[in-house]
N, C-alpha and C. Protein backbone atom coordinates (compact mmCIF):
# COMPACT_ATOMS: atom_id res chain seq x y z
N UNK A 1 0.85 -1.18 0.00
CA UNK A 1 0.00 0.00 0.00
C UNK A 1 0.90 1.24 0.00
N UNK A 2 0.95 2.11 -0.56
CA UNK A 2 1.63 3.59 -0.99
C UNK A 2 1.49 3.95 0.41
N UNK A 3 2.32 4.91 0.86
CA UNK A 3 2.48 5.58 2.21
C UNK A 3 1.84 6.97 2.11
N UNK A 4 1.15 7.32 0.64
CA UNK A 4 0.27 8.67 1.12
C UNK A 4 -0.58 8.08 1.34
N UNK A 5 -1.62 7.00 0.47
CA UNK A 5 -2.45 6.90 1.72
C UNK A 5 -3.03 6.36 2.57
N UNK A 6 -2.14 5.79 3.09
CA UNK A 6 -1.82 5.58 4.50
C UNK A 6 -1.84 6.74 5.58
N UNK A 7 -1.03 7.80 5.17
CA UNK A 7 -0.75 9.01 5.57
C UNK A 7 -1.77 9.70 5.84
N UNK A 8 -2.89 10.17 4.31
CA UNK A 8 -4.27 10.71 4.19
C UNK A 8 -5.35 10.11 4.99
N UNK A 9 -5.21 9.18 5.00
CA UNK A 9 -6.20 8.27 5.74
C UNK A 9 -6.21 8.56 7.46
N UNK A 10 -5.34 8.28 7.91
CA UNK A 10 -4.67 8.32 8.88
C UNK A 10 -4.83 9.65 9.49
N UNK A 11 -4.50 10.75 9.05
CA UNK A 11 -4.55 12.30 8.78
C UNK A 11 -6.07 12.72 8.99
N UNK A 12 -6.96 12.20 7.56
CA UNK A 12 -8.22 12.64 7.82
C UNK A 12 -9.16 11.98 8.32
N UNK A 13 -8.74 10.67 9.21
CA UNK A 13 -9.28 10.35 10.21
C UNK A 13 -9.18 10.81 11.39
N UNK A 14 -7.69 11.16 12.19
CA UNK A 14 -7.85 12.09 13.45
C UNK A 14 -7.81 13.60 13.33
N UNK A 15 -8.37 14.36 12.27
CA UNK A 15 -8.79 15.37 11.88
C UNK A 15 -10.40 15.47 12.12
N UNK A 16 -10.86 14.17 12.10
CA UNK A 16 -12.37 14.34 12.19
C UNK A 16 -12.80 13.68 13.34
N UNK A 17 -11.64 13.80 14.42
CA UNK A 17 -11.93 12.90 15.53
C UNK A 17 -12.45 11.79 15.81
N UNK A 18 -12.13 10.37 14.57
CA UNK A 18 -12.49 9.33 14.88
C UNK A 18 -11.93 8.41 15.25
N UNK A 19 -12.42 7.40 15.94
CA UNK A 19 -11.43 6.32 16.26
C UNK A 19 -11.43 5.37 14.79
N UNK A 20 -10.86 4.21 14.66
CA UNK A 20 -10.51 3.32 14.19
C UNK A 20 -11.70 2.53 14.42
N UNK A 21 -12.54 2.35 15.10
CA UNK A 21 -13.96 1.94 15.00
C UNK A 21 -14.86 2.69 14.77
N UNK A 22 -15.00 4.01 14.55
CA UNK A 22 -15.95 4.85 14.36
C UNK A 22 -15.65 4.64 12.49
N UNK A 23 -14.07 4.73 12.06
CA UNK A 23 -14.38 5.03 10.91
C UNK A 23 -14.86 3.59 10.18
N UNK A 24 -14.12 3.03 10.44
CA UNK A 24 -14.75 1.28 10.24
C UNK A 24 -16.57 0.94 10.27
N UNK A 25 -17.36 1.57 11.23
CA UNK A 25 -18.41 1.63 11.41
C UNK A 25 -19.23 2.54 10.13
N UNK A 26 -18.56 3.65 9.79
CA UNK A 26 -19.22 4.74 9.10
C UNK A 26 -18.67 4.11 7.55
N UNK A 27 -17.77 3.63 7.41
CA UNK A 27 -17.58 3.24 5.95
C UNK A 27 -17.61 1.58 5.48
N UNK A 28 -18.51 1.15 6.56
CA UNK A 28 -19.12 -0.12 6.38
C UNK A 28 -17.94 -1.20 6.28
N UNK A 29 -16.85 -1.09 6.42
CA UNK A 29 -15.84 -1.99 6.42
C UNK A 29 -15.62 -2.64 7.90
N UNK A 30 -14.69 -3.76 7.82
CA UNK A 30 -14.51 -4.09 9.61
C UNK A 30 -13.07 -3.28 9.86
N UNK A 31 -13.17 -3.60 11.56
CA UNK A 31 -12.15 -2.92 12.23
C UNK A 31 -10.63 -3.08 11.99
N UNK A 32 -10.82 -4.54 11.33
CA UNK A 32 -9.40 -5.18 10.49
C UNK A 32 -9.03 -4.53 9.49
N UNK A 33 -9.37 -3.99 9.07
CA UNK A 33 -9.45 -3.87 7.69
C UNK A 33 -9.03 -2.41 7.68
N UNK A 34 -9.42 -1.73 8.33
CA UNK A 34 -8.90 0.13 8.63
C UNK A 34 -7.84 0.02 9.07
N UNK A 35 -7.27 -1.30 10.05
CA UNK A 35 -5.99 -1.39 11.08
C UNK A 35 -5.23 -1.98 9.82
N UNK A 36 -5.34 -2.74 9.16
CA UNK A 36 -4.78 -3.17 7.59
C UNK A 36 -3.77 -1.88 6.65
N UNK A 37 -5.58 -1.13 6.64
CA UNK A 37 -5.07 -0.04 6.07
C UNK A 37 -4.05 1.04 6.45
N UNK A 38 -3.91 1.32 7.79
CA UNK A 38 -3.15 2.30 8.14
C UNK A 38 -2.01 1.62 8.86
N UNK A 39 -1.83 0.65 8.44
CA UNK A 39 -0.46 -0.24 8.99
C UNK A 39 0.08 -0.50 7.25
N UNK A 40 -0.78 -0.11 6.22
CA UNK A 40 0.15 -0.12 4.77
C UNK A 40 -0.02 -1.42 3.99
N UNK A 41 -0.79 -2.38 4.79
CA UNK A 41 -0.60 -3.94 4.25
C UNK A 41 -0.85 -3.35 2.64
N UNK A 42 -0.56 -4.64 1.84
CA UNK A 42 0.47 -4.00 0.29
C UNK A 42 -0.84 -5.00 -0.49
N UNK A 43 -2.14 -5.66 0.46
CA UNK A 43 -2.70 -6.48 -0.44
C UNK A 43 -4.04 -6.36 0.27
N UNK A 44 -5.08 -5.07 -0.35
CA UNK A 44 -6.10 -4.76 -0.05
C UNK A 44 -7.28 -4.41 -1.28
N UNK A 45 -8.41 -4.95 -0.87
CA UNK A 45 -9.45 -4.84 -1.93
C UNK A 45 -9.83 -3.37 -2.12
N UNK A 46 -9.70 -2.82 -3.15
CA UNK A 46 -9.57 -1.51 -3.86
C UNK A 46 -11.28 -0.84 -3.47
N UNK A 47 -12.42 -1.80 -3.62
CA UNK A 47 -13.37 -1.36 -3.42
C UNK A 47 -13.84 -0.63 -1.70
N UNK A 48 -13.42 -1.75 -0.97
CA UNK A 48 -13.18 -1.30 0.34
C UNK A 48 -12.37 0.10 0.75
N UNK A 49 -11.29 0.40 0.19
CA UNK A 49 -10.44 1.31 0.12
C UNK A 49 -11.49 2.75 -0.52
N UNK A 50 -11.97 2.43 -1.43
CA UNK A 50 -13.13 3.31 -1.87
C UNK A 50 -14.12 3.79 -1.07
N UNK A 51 -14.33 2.62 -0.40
CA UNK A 51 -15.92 3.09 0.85
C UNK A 51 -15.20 3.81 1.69
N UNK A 52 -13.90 3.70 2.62
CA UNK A 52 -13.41 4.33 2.98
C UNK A 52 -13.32 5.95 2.64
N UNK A 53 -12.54 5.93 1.33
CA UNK A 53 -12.04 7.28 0.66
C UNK A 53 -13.64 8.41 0.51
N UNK A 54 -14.48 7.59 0.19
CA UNK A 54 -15.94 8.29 0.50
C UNK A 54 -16.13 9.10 1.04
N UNK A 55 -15.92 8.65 2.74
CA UNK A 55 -16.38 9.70 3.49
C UNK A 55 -15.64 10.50 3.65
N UNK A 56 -14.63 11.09 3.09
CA UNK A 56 -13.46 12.16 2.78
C UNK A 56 -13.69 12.69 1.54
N UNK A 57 -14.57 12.59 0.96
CA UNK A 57 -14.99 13.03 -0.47
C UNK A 57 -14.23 12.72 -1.47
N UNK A 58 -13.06 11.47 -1.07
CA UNK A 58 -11.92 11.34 -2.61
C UNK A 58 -12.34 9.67 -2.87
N UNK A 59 -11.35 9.30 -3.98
CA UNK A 59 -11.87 8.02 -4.60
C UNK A 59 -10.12 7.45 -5.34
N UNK A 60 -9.85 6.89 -5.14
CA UNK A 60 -8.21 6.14 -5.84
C UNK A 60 -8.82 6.17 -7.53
N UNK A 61 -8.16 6.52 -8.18
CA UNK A 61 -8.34 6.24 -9.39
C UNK A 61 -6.54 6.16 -10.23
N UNK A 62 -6.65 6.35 -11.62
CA UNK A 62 -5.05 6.05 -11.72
C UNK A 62 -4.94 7.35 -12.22
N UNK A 63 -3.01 7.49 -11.55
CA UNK A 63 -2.82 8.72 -11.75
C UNK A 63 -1.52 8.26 -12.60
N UNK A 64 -1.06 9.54 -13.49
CA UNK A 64 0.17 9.00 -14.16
C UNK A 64 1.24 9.24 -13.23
N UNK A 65 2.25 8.30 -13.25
CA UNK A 65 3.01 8.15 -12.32
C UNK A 65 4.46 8.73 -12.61
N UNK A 66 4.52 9.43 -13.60
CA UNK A 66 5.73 10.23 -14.06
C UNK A 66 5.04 11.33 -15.70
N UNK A 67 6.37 11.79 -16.27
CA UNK A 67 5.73 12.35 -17.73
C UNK A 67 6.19 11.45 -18.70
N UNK A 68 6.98 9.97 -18.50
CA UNK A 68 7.10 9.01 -19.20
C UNK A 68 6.24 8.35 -19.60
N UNK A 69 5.69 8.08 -18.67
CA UNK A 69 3.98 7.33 -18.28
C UNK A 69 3.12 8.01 -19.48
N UNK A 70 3.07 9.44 -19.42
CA UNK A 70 1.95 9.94 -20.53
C UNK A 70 2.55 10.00 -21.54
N UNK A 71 3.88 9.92 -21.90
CA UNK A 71 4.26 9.90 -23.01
C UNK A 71 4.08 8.24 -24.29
N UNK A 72 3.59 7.59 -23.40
CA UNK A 72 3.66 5.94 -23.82
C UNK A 72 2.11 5.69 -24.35
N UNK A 73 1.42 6.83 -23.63
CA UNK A 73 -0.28 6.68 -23.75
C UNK A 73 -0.11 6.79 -25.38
């Protein structure tokens, strides 16, 4: 899992004063699975990660990862 967001997550969760079960509760995922997330595990279901990113108003989608990257498109 990338360390921003991990970071973002992490960030705009104790920004909105929640615990690790509050946000788990509000984005329908389990408590494993947020502790997953903000510990970085490298092998997580993208959709879950989404319900999450929700209630922060963002969504993972692909970004180009250099100007090599768009140059190949």
């Amino acid at each position: 899992m990338t360390q921003p967001l991990v970071f973002f997550v992490k960030r705009r969760r104790k920004q909105l004063g929640l615990t690790q079960v509050d946000l788990a509760d509000r984005a329908g995922v389990g408590l494993r699975f947020i502790r997953d997330l903000e510990q970085g595990k490298q092998t997580l279901r993208l959709d879950k990660i989404n319900q999450v990113l929700a209630l922060f108003g963002h969504v993972m989608k692909p970004v180009p990862h250099s100007d090599d990257e768009m140059n190949d498109a």
